[in-house]
PDB file of N, CA and C in Angstrom:
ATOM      1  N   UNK A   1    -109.784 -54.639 -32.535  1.00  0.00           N
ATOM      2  CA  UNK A   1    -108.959 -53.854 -33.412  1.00  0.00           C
ATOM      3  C   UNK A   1    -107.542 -53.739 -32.863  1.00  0.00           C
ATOM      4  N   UNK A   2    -106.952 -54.628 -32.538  1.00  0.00           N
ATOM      5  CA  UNK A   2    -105.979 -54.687 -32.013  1.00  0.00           C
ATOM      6  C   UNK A   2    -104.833 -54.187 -32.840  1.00  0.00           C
ATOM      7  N   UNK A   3    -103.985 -55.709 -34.149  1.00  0.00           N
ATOM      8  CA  UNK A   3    -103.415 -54.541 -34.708  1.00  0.00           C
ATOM      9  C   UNK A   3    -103.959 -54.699 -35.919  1.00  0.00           C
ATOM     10  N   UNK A   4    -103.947 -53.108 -35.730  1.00  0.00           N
ATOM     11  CA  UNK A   4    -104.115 -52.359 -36.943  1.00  0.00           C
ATOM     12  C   UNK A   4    -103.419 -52.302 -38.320  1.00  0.00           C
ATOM     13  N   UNK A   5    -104.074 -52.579 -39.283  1.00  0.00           N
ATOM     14  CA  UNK A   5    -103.556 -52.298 -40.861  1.00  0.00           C
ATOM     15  C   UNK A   5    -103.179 -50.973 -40.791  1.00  0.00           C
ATOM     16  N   UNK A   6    -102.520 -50.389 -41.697  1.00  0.00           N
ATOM     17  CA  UNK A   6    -102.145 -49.313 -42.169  1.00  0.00           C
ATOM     18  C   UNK A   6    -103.231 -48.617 -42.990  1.00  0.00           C
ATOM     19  N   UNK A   7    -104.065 -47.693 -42.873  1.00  0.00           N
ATOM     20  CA  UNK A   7    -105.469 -47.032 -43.704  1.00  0.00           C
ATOM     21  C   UNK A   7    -104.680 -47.188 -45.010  1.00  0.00           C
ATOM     22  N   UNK A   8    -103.358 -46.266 -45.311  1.00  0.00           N
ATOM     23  CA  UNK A   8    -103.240 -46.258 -46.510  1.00  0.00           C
ATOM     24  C   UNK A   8    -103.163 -47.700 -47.832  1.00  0.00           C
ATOM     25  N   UNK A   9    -102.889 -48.768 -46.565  1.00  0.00           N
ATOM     26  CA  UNK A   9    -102.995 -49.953 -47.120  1.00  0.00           C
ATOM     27  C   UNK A   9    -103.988 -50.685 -47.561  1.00  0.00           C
ATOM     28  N   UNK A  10    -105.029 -50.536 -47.213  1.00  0.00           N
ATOM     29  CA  UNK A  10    -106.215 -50.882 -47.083  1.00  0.00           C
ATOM     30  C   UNK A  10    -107.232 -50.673 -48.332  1.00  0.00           C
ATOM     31  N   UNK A  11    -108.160 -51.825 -49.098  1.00  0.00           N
ATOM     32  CA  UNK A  11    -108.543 -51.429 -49.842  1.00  0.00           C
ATOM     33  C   UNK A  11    -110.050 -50.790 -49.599  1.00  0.00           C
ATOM     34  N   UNK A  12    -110.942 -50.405 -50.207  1.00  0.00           N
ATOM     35  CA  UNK A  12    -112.261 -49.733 -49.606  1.00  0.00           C
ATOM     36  C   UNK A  12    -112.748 -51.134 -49.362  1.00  0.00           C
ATOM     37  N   UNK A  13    -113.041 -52.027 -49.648  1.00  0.00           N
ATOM     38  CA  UNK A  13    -113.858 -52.744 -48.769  1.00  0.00           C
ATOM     39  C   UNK A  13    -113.282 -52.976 -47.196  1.00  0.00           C
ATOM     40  N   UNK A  14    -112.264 -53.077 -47.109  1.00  0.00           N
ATOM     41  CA  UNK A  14    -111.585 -53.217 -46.171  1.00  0.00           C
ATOM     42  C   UNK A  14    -111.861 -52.281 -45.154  1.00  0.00           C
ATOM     43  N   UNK A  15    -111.789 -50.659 -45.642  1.00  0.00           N
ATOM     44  CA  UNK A  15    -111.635 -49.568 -44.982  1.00  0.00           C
ATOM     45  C   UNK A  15    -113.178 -49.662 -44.609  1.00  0.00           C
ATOM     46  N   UNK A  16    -114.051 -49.923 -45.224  1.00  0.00           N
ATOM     47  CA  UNK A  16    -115.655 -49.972 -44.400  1.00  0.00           C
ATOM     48  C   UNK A  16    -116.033 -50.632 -43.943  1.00  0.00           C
ATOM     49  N   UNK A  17    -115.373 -51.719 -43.811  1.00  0.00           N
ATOM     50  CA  UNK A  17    -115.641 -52.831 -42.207  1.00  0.00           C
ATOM     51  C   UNK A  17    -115.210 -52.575 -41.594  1.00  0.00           C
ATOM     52  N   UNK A  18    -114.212 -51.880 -41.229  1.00  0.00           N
ATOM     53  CA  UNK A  18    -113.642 -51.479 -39.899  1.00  0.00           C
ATOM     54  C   UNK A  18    -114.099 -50.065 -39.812  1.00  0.00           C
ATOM     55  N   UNK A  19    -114.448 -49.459 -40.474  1.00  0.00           N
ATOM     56  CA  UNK A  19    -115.184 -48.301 -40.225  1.00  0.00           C
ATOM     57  C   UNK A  19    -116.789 -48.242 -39.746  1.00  0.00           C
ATOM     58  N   UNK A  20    -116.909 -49.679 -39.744  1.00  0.00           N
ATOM     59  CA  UNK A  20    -118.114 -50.143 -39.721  1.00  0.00           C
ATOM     60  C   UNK A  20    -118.325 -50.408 -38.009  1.00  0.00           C
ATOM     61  N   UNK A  21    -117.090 -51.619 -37.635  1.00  0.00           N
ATOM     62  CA  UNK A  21    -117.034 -51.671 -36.645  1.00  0.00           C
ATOM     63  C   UNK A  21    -116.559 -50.446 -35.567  1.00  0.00           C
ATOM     64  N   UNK A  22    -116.489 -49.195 -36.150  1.00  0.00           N
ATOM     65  CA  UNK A  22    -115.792 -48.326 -35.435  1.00  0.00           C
ATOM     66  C   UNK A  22    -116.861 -47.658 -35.073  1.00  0.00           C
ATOM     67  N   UNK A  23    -117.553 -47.271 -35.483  1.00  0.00           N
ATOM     68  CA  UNK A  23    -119.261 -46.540 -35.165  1.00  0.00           C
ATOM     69  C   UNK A  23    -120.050 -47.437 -34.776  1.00  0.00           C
ATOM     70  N   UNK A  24    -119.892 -48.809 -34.872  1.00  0.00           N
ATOM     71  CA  UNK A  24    -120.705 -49.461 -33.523  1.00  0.00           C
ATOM     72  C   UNK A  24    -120.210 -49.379 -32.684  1.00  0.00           C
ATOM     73  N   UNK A  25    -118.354 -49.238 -32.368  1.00  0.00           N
ATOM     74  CA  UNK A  25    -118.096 -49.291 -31.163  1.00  0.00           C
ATOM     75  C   UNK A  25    -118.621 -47.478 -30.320  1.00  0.00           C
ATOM     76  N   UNK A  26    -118.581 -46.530 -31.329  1.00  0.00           N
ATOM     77  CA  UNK A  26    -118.922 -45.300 -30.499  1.00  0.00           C
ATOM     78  C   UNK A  26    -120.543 -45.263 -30.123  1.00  0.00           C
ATOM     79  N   UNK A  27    -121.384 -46.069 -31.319  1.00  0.00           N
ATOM     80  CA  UNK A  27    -122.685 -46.047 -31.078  1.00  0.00           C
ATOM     81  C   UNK A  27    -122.743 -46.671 -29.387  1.00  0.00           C
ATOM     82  N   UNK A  28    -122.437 -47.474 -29.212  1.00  0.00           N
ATOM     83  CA  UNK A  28    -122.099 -48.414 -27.968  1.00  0.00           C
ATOM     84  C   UNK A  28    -122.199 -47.373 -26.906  1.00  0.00           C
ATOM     85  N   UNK A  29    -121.243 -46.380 -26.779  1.00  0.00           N
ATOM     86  CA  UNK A  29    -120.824 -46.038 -26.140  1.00  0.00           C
ATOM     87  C   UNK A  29    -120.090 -46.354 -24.756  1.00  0.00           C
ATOM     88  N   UNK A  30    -119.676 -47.883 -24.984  1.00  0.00           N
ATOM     89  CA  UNK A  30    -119.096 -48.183 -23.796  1.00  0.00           C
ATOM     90  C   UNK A  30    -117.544 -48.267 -23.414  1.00  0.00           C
ATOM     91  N   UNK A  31    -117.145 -47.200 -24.224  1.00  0.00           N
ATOM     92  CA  UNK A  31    -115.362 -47.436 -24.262  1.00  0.00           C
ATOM     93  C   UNK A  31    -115.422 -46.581 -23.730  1.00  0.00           C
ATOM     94  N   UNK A  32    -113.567 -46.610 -22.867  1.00  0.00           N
ATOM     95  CA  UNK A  32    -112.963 -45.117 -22.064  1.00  0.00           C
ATOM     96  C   UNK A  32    -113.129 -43.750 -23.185  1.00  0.00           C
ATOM     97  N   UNK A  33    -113.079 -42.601 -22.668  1.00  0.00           N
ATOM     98  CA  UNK A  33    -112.824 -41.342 -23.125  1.00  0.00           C
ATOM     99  C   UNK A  33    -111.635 -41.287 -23.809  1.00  0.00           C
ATOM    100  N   UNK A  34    -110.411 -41.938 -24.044  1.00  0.00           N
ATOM    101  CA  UNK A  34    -108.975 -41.667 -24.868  1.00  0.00           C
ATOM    102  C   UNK A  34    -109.551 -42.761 -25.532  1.00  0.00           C
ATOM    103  N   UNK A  35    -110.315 -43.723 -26.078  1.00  0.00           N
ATOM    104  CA  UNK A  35    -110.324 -44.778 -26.550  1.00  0.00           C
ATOM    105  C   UNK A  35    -111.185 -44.278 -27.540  1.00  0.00           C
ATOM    106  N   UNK A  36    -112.534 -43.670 -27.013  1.00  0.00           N
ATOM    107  CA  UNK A  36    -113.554 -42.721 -27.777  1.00  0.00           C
ATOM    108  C   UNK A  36    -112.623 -42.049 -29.024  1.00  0.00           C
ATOM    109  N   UNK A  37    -111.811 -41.145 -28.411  1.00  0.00           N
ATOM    110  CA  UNK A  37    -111.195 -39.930 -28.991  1.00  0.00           C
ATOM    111  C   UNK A  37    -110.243 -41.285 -29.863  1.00  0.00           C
ATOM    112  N   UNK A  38    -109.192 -42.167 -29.696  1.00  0.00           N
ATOM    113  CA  UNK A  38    -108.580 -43.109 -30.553  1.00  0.00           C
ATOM    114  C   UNK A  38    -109.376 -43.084 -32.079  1.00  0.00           C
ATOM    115  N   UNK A  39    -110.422 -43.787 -31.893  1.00  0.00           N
ATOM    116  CA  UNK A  39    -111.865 -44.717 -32.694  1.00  0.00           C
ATOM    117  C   UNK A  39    -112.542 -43.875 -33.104  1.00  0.00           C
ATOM    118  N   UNK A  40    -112.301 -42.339 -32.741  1.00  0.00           N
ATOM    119  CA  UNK A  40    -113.503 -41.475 -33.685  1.00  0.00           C
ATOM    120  C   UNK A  40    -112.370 -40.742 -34.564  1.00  0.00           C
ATOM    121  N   UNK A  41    -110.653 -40.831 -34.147  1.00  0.00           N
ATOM    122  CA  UNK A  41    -109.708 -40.149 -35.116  1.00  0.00           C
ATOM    123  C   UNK A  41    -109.292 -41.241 -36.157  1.00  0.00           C
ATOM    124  N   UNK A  42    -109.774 -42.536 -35.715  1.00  0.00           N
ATOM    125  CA  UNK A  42    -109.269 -43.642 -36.659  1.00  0.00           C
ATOM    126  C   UNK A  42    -110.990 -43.624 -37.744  1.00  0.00           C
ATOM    127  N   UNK A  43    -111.744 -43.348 -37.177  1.00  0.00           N
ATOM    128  CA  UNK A  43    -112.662 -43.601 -37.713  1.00  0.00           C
ATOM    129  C   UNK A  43    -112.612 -41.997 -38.893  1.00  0.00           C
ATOM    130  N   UNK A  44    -112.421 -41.557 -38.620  1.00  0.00           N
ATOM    131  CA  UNK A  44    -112.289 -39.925 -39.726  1.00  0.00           C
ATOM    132  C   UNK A  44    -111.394 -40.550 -40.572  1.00  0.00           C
ATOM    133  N   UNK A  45    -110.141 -41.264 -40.271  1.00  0.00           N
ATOM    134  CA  UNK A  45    -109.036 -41.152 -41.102  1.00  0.00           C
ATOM    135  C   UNK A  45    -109.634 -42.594 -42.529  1.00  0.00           C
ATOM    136  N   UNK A  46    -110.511 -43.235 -41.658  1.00  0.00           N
ATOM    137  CA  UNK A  46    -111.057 -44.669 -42.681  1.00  0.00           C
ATOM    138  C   UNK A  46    -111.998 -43.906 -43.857  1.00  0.00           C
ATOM    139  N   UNK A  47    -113.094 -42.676 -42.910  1.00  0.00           N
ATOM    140  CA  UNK A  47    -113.720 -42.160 -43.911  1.00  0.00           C
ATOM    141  C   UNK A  47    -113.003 -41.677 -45.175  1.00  0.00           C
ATOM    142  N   UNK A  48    -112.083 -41.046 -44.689  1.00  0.00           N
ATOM    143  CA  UNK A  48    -111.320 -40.112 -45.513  1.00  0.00           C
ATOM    144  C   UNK A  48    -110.817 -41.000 -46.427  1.00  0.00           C
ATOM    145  N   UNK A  49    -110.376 -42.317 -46.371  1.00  0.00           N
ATOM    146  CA  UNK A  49    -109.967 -43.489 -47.270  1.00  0.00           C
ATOM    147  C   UNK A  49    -111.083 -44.083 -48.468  1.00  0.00           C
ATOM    148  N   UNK A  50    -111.959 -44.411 -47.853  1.00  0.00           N
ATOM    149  CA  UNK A  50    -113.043 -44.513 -48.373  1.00  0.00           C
ATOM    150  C   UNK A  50    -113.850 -43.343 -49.497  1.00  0.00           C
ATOM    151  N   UNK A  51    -113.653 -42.237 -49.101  1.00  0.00           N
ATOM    152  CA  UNK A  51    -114.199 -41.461 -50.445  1.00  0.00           C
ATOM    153  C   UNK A  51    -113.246 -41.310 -51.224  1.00  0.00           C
ATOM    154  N   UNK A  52    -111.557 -41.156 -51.016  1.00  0.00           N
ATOM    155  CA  UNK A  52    -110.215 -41.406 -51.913  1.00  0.00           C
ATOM    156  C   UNK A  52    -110.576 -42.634 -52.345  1.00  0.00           C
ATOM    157  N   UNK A  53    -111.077 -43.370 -52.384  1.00  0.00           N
ATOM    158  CA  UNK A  53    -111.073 -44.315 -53.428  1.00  0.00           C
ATOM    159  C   UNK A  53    -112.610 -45.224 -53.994  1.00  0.00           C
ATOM    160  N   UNK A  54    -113.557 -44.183 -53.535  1.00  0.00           N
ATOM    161  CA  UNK A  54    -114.730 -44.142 -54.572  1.00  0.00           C
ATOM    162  C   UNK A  54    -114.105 -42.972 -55.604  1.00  0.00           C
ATOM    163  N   UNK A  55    -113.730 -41.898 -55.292  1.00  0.00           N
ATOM    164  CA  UNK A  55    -113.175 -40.963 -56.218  1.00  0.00           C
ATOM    165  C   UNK A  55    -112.744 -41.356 -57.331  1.00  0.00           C
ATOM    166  N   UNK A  56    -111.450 -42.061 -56.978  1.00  0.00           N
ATOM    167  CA  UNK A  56    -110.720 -42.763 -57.725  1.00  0.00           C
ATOM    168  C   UNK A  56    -110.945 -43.873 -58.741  1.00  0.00           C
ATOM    169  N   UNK A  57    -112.380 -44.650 -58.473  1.00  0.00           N
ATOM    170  CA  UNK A  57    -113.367 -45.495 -59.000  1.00  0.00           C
ATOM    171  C   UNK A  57    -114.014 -44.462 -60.009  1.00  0.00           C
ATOM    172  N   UNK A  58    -114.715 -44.075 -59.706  1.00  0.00           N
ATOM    173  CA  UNK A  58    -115.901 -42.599 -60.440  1.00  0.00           C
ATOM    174  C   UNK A  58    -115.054 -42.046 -61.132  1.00  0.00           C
ATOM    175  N   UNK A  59    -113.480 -41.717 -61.075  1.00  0.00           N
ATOM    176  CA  UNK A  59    -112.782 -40.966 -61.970  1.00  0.00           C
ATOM    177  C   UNK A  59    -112.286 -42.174 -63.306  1.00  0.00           C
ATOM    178  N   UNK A  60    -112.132 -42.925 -62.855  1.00  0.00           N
ATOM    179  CA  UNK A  60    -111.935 -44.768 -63.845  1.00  0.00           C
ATOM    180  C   UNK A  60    -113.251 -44.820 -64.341  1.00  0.00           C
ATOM    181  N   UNK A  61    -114.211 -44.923 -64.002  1.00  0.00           N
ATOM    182  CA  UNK A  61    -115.596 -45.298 -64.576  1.00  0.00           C
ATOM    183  C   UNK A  61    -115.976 -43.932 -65.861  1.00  0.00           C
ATOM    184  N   UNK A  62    -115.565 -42.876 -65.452  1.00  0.00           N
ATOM    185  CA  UNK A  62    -116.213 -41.484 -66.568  1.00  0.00           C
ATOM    186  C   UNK A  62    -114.956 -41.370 -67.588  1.00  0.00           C
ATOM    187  N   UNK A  63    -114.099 -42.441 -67.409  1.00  0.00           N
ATOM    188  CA  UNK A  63    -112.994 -42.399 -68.668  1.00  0.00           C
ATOM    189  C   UNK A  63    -113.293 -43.395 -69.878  1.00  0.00           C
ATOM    190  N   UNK A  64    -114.265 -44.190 -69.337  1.00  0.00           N
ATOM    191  CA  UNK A  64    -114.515 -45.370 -70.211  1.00  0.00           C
ATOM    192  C   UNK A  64    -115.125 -44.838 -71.439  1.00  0.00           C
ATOM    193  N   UNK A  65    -114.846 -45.120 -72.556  1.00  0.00           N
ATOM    194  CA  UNK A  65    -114.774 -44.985 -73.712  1.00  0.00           C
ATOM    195  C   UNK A  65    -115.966 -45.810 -74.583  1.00  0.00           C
ATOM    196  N   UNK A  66    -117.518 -44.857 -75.191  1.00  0.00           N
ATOM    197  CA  UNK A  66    -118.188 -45.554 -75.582  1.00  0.00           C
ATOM    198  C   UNK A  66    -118.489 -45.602 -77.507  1.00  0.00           C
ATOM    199  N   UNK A  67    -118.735 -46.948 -78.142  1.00  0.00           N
ATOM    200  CA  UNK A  67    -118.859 -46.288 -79.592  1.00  0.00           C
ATOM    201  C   UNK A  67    -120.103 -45.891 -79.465  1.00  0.00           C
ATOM    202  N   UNK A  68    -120.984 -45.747 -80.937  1.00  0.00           N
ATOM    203  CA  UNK A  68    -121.772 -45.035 -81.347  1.00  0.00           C
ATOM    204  C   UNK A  68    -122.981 -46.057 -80.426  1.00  0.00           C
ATOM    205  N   UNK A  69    -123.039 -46.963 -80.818  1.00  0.00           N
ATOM    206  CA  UNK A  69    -123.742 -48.464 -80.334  1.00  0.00           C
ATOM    207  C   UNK A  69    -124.337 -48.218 -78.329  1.00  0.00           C
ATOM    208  N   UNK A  70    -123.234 -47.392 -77.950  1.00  0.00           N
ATOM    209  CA  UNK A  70    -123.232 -47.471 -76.093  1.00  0.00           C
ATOM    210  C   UNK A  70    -122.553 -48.513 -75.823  1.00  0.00           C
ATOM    211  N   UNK A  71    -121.383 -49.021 -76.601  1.00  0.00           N
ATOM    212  CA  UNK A  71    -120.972 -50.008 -75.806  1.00  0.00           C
ATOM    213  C   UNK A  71    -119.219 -49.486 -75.872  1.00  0.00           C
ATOM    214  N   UNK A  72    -118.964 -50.361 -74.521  1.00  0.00           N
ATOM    215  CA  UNK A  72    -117.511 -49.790 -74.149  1.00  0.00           C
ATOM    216  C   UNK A  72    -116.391 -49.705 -75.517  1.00  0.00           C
ATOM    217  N   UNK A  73    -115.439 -48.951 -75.508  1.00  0.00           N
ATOM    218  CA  UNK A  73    -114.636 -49.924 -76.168  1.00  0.00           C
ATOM    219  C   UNK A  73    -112.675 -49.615 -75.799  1.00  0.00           C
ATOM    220  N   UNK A  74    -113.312 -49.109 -74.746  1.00  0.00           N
ATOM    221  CA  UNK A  74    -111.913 -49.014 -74.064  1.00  0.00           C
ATOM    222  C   UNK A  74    -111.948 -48.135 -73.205  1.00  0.00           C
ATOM    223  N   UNK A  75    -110.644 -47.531 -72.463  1.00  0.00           N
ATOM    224  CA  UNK A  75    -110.624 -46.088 -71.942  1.00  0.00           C
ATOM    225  C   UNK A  75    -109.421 -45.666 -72.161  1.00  0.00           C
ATOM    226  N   UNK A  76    -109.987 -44.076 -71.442  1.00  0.00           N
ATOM    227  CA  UNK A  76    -108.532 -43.389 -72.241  1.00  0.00           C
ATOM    228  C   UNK A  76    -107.921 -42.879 -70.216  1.00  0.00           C
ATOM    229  N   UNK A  77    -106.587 -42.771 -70.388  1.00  0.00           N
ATOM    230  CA  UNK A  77    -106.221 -42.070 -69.481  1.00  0.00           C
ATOM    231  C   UNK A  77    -107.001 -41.065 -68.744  1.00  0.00           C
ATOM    232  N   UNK A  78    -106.702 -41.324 -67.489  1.00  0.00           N
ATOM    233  CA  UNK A  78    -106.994 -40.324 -66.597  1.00  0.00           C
ATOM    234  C   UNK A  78    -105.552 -39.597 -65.983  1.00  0.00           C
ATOM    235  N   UNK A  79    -106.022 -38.213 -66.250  1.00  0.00           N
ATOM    236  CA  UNK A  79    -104.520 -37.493 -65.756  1.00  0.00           C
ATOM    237  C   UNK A  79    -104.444 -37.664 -64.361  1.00  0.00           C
ATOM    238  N   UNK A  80    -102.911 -38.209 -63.916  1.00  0.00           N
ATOM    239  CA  UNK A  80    -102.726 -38.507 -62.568  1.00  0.00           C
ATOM    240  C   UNK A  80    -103.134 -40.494 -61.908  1.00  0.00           C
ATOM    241  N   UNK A  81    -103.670 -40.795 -63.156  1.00  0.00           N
ATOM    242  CA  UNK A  81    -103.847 -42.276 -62.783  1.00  0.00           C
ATOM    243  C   UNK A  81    -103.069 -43.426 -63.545  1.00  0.00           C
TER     244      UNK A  81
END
């Protein structure tokens, strides 16, 4: 993990492979103590990415617009998206 993307840049698949690799590295437990503390504040900040943008999915998905039939037929705005 050398260098690092920017979280905010990052799309969720993105943000859970390296969040992925970040809890094997603590599962491990074989890194220094400031390295620990690095990888478990980088690792909060990926989580925190990751449910911002299932949110953001789940809030797109309950806008979709169905006719009588159940089938899509568009969507309508989401306030703020």
């Amino acid at each position: 993990m050398s260098a690092q993307k920017p979280i905010e840049d990052m799309s969720f698949e993105e943000a859970i492979r390296e969040l992925e690799t970040v809890v094997t590295a603590l599962d491990r437990g074989d890194v220094a103590l400031e390295e620990s503390i690095g990888l478990y504040e980088r690792g909060a900040a990926l989580k925190a990415r990751c449910e911002a943008k299932l949110k953001e999915a789940e809030e797109k998905v309950a806008q979709i617009t169905l006719d009588a039939t159940g089938q899509a037929t568009g969507t309508t705005p989401a306030d703020g998206l």
